[in-house]
C-alpha atoms as a PDB file:
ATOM      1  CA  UNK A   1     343.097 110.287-143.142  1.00  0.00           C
ATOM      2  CA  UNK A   2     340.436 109.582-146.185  1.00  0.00           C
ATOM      3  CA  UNK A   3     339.972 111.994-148.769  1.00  0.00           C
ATOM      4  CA  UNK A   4     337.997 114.694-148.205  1.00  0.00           C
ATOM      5  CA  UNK A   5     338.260 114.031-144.435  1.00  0.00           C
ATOM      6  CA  UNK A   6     338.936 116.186-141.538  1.00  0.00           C
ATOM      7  CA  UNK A   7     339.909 115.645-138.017  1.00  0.00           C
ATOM      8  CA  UNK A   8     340.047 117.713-134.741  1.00  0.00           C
ATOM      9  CA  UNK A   9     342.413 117.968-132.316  1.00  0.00           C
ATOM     10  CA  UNK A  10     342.204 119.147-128.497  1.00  0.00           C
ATOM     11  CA  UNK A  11     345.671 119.693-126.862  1.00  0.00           C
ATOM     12  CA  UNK A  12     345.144 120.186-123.216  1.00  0.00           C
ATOM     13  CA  UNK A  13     348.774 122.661-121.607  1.00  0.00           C
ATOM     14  CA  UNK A  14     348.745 123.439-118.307  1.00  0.00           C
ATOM     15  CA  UNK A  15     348.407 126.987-119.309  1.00  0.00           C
ATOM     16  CA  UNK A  16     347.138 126.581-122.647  1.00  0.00           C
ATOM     17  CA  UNK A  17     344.638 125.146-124.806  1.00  0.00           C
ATOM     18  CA  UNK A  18     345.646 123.922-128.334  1.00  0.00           C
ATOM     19  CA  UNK A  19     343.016 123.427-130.907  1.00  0.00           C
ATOM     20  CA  UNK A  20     343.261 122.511-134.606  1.00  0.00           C
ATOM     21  CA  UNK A  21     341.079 121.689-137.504  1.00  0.00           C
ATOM     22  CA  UNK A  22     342.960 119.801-139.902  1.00  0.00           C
ATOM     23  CA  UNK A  23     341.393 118.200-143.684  1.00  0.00           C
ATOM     24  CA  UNK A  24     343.046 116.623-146.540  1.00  0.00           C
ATOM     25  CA  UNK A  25     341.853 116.771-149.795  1.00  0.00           C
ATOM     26  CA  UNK A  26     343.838 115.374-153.227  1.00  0.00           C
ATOM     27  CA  UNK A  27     347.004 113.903-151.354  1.00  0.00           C
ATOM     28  CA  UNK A  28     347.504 116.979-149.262  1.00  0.00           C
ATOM     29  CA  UNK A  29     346.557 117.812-145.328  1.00  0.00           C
ATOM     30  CA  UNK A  30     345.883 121.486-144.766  1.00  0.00           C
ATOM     31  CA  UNK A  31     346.404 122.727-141.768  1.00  0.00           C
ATOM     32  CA  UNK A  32     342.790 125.228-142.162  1.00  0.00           C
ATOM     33  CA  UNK A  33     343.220 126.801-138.728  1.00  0.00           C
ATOM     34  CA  UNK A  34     344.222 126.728-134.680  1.00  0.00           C
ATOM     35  CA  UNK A  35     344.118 128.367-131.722  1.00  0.00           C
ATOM     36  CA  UNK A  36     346.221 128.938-128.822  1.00  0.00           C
ATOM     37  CA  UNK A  37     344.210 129.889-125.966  1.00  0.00           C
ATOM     38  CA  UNK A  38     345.819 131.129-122.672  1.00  0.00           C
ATOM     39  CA  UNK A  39     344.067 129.818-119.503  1.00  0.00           C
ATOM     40  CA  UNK A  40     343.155 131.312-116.580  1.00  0.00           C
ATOM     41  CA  UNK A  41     345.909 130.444-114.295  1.00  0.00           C
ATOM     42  CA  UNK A  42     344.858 130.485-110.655  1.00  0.00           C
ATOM     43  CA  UNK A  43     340.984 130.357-111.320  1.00  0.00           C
ATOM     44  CA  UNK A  44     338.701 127.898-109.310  1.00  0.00           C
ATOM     45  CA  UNK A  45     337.988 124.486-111.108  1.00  0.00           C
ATOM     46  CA  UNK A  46     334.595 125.378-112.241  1.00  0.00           C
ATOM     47  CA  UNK A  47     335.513 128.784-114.191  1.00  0.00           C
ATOM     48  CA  UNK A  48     338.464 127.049-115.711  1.00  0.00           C
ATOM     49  CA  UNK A  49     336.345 124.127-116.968  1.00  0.00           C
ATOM     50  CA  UNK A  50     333.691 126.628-118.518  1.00  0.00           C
ATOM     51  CA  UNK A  51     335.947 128.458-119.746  1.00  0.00           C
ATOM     52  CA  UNK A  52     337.937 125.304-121.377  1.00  0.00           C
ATOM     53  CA  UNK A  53     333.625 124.224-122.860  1.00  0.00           C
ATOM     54  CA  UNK A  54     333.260 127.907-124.186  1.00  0.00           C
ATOM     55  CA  UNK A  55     336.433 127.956-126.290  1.00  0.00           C
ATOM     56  CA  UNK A  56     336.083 124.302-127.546  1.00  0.00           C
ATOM     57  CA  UNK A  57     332.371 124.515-128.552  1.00  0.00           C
ATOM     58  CA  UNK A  58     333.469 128.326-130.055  1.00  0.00           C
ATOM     59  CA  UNK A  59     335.784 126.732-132.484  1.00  0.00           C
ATOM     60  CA  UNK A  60     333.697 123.701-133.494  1.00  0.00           C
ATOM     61  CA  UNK A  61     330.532 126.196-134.324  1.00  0.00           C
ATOM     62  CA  UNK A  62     333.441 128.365-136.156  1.00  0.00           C
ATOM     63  CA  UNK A  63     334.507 125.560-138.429  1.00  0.00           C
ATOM     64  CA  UNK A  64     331.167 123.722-138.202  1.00  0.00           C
ATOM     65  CA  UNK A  65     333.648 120.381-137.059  1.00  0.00           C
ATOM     66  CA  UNK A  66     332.039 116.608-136.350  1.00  0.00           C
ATOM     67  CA  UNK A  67     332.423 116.202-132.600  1.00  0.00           C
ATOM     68  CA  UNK A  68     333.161 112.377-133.580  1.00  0.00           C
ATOM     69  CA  UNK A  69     335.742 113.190-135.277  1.00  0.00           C
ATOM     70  CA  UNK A  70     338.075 114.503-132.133  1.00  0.00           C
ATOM     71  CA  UNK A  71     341.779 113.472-131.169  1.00  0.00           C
ATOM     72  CA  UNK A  72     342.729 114.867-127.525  1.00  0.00           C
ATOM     73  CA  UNK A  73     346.246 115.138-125.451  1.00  0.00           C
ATOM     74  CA  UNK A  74     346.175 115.675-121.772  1.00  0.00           C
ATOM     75  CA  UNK A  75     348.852 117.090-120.334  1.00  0.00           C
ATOM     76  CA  UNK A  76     352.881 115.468-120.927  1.00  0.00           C
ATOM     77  CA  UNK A  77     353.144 116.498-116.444  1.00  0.00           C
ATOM     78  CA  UNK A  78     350.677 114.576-116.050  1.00  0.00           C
ATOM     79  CA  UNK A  79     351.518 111.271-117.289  1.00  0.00           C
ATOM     80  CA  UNK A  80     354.720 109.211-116.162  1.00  0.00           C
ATOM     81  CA  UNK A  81     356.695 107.567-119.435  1.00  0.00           C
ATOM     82  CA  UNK A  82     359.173 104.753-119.393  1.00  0.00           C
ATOM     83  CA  UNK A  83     361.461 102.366-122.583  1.00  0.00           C
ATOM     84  CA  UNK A  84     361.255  98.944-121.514  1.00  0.00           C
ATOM     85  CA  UNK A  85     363.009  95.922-121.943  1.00  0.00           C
ATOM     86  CA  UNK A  86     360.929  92.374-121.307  1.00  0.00           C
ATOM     87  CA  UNK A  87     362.121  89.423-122.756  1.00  0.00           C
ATOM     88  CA  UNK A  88     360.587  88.430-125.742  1.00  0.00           C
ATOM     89  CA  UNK A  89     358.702  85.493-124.164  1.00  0.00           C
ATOM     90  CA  UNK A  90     356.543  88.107-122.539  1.00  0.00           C
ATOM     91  CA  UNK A  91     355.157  88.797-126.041  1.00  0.00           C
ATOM     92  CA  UNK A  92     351.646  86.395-126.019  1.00  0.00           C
ATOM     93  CA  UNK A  93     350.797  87.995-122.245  1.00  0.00           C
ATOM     94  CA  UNK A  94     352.302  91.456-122.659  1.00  0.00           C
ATOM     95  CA  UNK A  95     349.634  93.534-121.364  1.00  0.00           C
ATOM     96  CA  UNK A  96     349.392  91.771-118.159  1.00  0.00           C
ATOM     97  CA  UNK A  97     352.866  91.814-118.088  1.00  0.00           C
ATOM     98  CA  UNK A  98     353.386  95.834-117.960  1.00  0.00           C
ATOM     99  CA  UNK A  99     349.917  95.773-115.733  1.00  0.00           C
ATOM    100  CA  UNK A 100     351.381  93.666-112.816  1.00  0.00           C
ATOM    101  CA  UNK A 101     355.008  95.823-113.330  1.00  0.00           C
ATOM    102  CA  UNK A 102     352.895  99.299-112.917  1.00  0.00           C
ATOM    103  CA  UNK A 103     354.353  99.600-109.156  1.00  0.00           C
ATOM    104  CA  UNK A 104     357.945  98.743-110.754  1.00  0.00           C
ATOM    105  CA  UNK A 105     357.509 101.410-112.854  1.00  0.00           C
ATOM    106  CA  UNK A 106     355.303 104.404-111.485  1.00  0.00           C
ATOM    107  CA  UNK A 107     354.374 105.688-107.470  1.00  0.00           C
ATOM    108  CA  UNK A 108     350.992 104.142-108.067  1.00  0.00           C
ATOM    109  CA  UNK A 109     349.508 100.362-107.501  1.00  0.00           C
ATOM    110  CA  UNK A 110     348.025  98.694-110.628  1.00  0.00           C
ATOM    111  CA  UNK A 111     344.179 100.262-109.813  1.00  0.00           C
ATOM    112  CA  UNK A 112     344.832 103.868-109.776  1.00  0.00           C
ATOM    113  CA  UNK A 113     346.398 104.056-113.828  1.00  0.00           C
ATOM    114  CA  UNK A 114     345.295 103.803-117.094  1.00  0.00           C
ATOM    115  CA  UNK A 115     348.507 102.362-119.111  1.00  0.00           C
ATOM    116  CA  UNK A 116     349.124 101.511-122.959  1.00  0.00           C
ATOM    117  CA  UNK A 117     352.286 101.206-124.735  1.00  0.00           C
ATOM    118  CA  UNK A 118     353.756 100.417-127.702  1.00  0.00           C
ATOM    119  CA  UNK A 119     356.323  98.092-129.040  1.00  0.00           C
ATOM    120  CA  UNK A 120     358.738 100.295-130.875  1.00  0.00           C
ATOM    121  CA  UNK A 121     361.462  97.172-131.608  1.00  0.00           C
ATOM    122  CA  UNK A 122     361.446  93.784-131.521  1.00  0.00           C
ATOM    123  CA  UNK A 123     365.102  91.241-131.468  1.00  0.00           C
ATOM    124  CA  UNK A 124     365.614  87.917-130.936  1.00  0.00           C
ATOM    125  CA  UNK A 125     365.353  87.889-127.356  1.00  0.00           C
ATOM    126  CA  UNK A 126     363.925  91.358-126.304  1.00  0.00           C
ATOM    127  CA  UNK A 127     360.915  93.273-126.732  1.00  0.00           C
ATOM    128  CA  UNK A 128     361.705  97.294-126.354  1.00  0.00           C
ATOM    129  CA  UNK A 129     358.544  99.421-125.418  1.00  0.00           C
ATOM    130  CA  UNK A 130     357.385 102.669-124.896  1.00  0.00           C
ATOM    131  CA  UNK A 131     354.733 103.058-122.181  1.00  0.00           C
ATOM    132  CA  UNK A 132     352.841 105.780-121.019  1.00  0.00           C
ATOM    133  CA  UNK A 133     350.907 105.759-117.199  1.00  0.00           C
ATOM    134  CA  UNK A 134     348.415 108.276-116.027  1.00  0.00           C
ATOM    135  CA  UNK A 135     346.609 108.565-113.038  1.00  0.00           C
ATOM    136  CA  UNK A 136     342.425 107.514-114.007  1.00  0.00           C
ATOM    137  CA  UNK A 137     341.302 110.817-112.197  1.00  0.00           C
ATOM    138  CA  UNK A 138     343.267 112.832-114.816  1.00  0.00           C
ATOM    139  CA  UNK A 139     341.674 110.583-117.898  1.00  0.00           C
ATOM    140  CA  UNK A 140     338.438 110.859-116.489  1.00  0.00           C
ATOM    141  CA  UNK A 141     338.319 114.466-115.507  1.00  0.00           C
ATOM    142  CA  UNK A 142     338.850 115.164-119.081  1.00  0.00           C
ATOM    143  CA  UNK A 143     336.319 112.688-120.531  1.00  0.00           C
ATOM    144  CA  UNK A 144     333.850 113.841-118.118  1.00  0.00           C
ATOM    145  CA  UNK A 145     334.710 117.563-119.747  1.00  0.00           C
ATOM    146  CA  UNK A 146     334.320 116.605-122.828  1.00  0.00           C
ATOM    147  CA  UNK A 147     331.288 114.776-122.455  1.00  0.00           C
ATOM    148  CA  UNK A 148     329.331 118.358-121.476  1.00  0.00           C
ATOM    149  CA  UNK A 149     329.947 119.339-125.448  1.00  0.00           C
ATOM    150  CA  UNK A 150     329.095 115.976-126.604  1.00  0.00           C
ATOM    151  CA  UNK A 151     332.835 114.457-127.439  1.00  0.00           C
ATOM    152  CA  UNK A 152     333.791 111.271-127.175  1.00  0.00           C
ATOM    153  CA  UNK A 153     337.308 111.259-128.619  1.00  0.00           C
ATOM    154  CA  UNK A 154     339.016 108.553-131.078  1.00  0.00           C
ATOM    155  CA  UNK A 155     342.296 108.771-128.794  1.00  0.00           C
ATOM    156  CA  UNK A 156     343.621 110.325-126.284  1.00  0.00           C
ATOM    157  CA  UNK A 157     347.475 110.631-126.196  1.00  0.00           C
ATOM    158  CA  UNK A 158     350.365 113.306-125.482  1.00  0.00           C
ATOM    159  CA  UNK A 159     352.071 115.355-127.155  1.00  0.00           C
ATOM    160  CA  UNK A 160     355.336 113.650-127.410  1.00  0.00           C
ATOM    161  CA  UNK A 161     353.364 111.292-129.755  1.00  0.00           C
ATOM    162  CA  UNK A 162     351.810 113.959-131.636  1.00  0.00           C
ATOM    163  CA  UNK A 163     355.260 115.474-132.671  1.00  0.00           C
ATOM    164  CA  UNK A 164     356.767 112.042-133.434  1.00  0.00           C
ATOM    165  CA  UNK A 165     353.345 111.650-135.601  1.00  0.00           C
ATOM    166  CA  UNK A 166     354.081 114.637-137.799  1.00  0.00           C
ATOM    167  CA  UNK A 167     358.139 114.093-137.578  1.00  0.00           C
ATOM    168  CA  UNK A 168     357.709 110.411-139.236  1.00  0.00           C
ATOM    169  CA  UNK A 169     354.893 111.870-141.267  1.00  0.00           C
ATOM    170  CA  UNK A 170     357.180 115.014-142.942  1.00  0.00           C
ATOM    171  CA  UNK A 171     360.130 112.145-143.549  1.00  0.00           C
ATOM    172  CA  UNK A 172     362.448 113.368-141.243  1.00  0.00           C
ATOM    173  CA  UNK A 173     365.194 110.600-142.791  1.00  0.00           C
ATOM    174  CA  UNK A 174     366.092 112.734-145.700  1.00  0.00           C
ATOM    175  CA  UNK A 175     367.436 115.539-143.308  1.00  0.00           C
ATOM    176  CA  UNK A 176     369.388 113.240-141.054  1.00  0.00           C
ATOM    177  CA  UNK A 177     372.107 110.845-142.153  1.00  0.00           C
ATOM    178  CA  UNK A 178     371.409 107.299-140.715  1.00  0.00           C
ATOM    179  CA  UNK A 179     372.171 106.666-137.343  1.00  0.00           C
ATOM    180  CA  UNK A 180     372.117 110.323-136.306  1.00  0.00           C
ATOM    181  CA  UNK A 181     370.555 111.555-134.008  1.00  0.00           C
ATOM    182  CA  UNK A 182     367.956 113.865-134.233  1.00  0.00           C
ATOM    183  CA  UNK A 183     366.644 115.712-131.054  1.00  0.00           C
ATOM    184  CA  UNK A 184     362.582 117.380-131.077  1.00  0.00           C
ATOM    185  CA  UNK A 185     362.726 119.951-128.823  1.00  0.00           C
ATOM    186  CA  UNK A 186     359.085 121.756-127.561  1.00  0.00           C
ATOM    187  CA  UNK A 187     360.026 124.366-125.520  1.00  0.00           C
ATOM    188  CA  UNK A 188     356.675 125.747-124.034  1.00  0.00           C
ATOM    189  CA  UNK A 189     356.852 127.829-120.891  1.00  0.00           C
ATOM    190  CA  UNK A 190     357.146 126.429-118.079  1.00  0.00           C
ATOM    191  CA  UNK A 191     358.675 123.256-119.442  1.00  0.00           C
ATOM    192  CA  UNK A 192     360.490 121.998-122.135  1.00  0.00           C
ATOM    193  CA  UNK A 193     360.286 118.391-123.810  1.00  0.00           C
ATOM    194  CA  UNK A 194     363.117 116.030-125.206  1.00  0.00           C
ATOM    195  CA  UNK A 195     362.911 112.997-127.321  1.00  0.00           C
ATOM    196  CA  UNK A 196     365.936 111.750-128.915  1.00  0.00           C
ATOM    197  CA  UNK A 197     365.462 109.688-131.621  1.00  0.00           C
ATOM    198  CA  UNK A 198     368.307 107.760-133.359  1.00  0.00           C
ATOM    199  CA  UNK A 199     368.060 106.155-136.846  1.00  0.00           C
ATOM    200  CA  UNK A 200     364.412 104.947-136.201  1.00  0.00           C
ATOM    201  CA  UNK A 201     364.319 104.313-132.950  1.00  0.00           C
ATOM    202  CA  UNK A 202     363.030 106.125-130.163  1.00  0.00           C
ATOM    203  CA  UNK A 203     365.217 106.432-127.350  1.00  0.00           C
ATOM    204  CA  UNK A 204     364.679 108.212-125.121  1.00  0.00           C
ATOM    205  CA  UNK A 205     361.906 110.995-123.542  1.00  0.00           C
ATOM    206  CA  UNK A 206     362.384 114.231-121.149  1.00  0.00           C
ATOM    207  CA  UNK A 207     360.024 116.523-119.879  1.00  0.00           C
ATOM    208  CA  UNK A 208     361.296 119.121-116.909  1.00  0.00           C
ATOM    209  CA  UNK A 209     360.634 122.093-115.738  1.00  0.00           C
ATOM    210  CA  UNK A 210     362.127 125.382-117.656  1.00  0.00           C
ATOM    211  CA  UNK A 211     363.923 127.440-115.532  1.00  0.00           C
ATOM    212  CA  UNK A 212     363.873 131.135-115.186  1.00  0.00           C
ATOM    213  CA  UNK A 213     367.471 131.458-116.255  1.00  0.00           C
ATOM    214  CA  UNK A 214     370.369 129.459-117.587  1.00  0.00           C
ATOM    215  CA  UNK A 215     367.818 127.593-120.393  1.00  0.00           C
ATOM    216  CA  UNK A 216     370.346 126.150-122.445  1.00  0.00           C
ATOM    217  CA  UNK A 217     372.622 124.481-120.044  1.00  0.00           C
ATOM    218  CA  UNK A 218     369.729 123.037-118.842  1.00  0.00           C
ATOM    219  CA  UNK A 219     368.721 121.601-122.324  1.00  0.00           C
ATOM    220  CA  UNK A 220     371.993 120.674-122.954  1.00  0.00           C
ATOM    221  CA  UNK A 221     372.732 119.070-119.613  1.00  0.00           C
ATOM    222  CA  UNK A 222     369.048 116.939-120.121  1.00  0.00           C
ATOM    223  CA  UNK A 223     370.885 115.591-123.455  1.00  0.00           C
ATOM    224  CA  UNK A 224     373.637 114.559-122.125  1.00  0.00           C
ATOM    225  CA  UNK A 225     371.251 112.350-119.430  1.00  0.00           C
ATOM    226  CA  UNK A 226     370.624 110.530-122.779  1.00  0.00           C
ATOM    227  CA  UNK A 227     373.395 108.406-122.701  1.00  0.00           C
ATOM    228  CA  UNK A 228     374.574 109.053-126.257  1.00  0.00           C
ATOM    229  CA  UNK A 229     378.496 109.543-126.399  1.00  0.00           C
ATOM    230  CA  UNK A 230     379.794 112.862-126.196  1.00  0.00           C
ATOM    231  CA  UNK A 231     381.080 113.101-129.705  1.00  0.00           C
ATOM    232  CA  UNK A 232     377.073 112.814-130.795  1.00  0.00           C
ATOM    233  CA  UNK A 233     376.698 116.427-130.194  1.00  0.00           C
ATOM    234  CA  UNK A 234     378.601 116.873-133.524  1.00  0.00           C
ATOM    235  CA  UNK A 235     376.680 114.563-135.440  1.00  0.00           C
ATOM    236  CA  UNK A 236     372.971 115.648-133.237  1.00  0.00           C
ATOM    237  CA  UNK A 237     370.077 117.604-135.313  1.00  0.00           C
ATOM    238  CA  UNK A 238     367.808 119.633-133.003  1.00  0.00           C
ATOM    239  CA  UNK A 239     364.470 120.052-133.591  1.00  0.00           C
ATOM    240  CA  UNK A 240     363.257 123.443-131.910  1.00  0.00           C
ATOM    241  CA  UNK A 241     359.688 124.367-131.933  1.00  0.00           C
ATOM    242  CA  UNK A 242     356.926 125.451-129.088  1.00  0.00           C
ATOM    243  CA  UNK A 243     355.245 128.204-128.091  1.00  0.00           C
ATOM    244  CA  UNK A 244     358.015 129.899-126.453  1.00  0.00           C
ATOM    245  CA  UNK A 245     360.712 128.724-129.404  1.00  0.00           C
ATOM    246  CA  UNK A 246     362.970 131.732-130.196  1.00  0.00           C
ATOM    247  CA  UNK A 247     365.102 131.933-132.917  1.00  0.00           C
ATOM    248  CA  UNK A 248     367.810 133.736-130.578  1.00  0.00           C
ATOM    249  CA  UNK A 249     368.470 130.297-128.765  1.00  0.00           C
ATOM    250  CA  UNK A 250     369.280 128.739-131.838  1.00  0.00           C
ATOM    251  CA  UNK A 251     372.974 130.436-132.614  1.00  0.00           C
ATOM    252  CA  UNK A 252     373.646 130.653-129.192  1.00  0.00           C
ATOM    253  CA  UNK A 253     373.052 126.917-128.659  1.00  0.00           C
ATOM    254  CA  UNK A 254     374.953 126.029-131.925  1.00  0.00           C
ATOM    255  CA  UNK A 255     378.098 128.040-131.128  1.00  0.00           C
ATOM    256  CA  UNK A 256     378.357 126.927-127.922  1.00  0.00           C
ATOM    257  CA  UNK A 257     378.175 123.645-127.800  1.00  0.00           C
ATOM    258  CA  UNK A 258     378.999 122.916-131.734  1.00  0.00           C
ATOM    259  CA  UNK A 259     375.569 120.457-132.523  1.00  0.00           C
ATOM    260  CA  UNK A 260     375.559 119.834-136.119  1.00  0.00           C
ATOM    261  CA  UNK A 261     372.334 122.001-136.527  1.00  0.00           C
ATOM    262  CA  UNK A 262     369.418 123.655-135.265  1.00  0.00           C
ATOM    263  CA  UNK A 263     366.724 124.157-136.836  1.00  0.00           C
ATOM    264  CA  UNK A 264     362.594 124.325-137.255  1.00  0.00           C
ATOM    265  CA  UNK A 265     360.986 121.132-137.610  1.00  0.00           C
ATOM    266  CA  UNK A 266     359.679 119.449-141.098  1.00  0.00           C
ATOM    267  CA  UNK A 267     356.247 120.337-142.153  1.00  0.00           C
ATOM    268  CA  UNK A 268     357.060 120.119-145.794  1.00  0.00           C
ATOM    269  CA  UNK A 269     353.786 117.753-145.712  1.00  0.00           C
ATOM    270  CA  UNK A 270     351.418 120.326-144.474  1.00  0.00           C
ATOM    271  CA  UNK A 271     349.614 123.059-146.040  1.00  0.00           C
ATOM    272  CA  UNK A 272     348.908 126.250-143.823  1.00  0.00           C
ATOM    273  CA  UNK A 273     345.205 127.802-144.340  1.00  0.00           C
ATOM    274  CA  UNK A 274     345.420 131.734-145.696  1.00  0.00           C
ATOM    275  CA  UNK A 275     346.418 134.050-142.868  1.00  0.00           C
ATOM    276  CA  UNK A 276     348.160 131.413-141.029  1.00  0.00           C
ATOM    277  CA  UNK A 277     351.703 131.774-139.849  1.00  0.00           C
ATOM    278  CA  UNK A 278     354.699 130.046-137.367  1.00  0.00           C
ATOM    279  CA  UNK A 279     352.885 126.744-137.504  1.00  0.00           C
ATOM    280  CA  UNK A 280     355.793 125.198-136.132  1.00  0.00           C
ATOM    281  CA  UNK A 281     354.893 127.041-132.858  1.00  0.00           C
ATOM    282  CA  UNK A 282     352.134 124.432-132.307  1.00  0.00           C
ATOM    283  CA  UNK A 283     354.064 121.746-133.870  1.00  0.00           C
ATOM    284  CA  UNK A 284     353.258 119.065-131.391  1.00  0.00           C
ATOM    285  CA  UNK A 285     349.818 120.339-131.617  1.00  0.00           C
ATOM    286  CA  UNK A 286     349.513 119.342-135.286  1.00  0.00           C
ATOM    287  CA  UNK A 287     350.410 115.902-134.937  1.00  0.00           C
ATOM    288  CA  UNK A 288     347.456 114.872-132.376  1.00  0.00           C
ATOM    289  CA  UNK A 289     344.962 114.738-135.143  1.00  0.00           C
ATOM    290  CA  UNK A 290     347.209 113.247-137.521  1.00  0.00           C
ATOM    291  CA  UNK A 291     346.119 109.902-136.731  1.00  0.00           C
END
């Protein structure tokens, strides 16, 4: 972000709509305000979508924000994410590579997705990605939204990349030994998201449903999926923030299964407006204008 510049950010929930106005001015980002709209939950398509325009184009007049200068995220259910391993001679065609894998890797042929990825580590003989898949109706539908108020976004992304954004961003590496892991946890009703992250490198991503009872063991039971070895727990930071974060899972979750800590996320970086308070509830949020 330039100085003096500000940047918008549209966080599309299944039952929720995220939006933030960030700016930065002399070396700091300020966080100058959000809101966390509930949505109506069984309405038809068309009273949904005006009420989705309505709230948007309310906050833009409130802040008077440059439509140009918008960052979205569609919804993490809605997109299918997968670490791969080519070989590093894939590098010079990689995009058709991971184009003509798409059945390997998804339900759907090669025409019905969008793809990107990202190479998040590079060896002698292997390329590791990250790659995310979506559907084109679900890109579309929300460009086509968007394009009633006059939005054309800079990038559109999910939120598992916004909180890794604003994680790197806060330096997370001065809470966290090397090597250790370190576990961002968004628990927002009715799932919850897991990305494990060891040393630098991203390893792994987890987005379920929450269920009505027994939360923890569920959480727990998703890390363990990870693959890590058992004696990590003792050594593993978590990360808890979201919407429906409680600070009554965090002893509970400690005791029980004796991780090394739980705690809110960084934002040591960012500056909350007046009148603004549990930032870290929309901490995923945050990052999707971060650029």
């Amino acid at each position: 972000m330039l100085v003096f510049d500000s940047s918008f950010g549209i966080d599309f929930r299944q039952n929720h709509l995220i939006l933030i106005f960030l700016r930065k001015s002399f070396g700091k980002i300020r966080l100058v305000d959000y809101g966390v709209h509930p949505l109506l939950p069984e309405a038809p398509k068309e009273d949904r979508e005006a009420q989705l325009i309505s709230l948007i184009n309310n906050f833009i007049s409130k802040h008077q924000i440059r439509k140009e200068k918008a960052f979205i995220s569609i919804p993490r259910e809605k997109v299918i994410v997968r670490f791969i391993k080519l070989p590093i001679a894939t590098k010079e065609n990689l995009r058709k590579v991971v184009e003509y894998e798409t059945p390997k890797y998804t339900p759907f042929e090669k025409g019905e997705v969008y793809f990107d990825y990202q190479v998040i580590k590079e060896e002698k003989e292997w390329l590791y990605l990250f790659a995310v898949f979506v559907k084109k109706a679900v890109v579309d539908y929300h460009l086509s939204l968007l394009k009633k108020i006059g939005i054309q976004p800079i990038s559109i992304q999910i939120s598992s990349i916004g909180a890794l954004n604003l994680f790197f961003y806060n330096g997370y590496n001065g809470r966290t030994k090397e090597g250790e892991p370190s576990v961002l946890l968004d628990v927002t009703e009715p799932f919850f998201e897991m990305n494990l992250i060891q040393g630098r490198d991203w390893k792994e991503s987890f987005h379920l449903p929450m269920p009505p009872e027994e939360k923890e063991s569920k959480i727990i039971n998703t890390y363990k999926r990870s693959g890590l070895e058992e004696d990590s727990f003792s050594k593993s930071t978590f990360f808890v923030y979201g919407l429906d974060a409680s600070e009554k899972m965090f002893p509970s979750l400690r005791e029980t299964h004796q991780i090394k800590g739980i705690v809110l996320p960084p934002l040591n970086r960012i500056e909350a407006g007046k009148g603004i308070s549990r930032p870290d509830r929309i901490y995923a949020s945050i990052g999707v204008p971060l650029r």
